[in-house]
Protein backbone atom coordinates (compact mmCIF):
# COMPACT_ATOMS: atom_id res chain seq x y z
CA UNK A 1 128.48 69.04 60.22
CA UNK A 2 125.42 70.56 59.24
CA UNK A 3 122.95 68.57 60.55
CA UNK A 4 124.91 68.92 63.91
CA UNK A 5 124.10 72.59 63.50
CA UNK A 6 120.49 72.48 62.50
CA UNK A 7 120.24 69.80 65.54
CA UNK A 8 121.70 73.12 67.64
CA UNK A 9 119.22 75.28 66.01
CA UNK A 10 115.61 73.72 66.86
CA UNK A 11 117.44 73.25 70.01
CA UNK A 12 117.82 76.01 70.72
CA UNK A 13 114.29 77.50 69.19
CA UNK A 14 112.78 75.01 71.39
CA UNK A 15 114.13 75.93 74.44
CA UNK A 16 113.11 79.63 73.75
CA UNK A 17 109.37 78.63 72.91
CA UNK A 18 109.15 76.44 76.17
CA UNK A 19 110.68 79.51 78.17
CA UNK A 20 108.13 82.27 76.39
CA UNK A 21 105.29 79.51 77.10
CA UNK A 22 106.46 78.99 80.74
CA UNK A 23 106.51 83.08 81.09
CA UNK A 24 103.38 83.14 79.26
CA UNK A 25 101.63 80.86 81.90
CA UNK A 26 103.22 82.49 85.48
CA UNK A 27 101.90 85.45 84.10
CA UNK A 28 98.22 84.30 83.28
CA UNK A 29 98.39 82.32 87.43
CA UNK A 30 99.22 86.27 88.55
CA UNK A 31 96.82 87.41 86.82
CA UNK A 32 94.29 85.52 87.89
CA UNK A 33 95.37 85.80 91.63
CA UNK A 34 95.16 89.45 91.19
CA UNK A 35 91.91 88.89 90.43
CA UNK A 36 90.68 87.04 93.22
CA UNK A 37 92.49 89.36 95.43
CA UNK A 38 89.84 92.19 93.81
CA UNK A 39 87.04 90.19 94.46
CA UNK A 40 87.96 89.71 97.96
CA UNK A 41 88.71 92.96 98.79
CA UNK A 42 85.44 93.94 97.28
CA UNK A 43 83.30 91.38 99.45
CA UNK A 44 85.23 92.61 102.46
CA UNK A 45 84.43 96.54 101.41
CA UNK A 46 80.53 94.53 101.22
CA UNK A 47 80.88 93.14 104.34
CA UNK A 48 81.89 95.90 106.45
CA UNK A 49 79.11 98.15 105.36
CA UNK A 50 76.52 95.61 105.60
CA UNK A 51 77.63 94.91 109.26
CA UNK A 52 78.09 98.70 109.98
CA UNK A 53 74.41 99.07 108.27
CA UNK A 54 72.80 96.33 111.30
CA UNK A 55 74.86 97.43 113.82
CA UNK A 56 73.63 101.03 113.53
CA UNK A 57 69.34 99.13 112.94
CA UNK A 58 69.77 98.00 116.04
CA UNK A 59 71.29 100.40 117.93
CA UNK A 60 68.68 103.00 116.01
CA UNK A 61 65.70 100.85 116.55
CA UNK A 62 66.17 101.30 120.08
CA UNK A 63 65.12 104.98 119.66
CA UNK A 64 61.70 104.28 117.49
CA UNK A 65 60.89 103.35 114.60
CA UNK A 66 62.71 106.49 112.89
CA UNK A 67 65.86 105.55 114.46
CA UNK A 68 66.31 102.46 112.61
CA UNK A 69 66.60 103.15 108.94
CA UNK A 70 68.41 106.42 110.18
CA UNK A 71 70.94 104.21 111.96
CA UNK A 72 71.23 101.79 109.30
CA UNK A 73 72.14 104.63 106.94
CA UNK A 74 74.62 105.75 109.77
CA UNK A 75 76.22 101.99 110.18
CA UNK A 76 76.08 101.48 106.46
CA UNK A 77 78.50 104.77 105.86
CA UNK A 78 80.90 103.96 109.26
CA UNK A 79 81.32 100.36 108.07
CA UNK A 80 82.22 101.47 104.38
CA UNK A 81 84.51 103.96 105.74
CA UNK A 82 85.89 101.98 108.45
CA UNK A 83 86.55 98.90 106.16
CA UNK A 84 88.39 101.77 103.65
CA UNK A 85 90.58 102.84 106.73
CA UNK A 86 91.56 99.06 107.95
C-alpha cells in the first residue's frame, strides 16, 4: 500500500513539472514572437520615412539644388508620420 502511494506521488510531481515546463516554453515562443513583431514594426517605421525622405528628393530636386535636401527632410518627416498614422 505504500509504494502504491509513493507510485501516486512522483506521479503526480511529474505531471506538474512537465505542465510548469510546457507553460514555461509557450511562454518563451510568445515572447520571442513579440519580439519579432517589434522589430518589424520598427523596419516598417524605417521604411516609411526612408521612402517619404526620396519621394520628397525627387520631387524637391525638381526645384534646384536647394529643393532636394529640403524635400528629403520634408518626405523623411511625412513618411515617419504617415507610417505612425497607418
Amino acid at each position: 500500500m505504500g509504494y502504491s502511494l509513493v507510485s501516486a506521488s512522483q506521479q503526480t510531481k511529474d505531471m506538474a513539472t512537465d505542465g510548469l515546463r510546457e507553460a514555461a516554453a509557450r511562454e518563451k515562443e510568445r515572447e520571442q514572437a513579440n519580439e519579432r513583431l517589434k522589430q518589424a514594426e520598427q523596419q516598417q517605421k524605417m521604411n516609411n520615412t526612408m521612402a517619404g525622405a526620396t519621394t520628397g528628393a525627387m520631387v524637391g530636386a525638381q526645384y534646384g539644388s536647394v529643393g532636394g535636401p529640403w524635400g528629403a527632410a520634408i518626405g523623411a518627416v511625412a513618411g515617419f508620420a504617415l507610417g505612425e498614422l497607418f
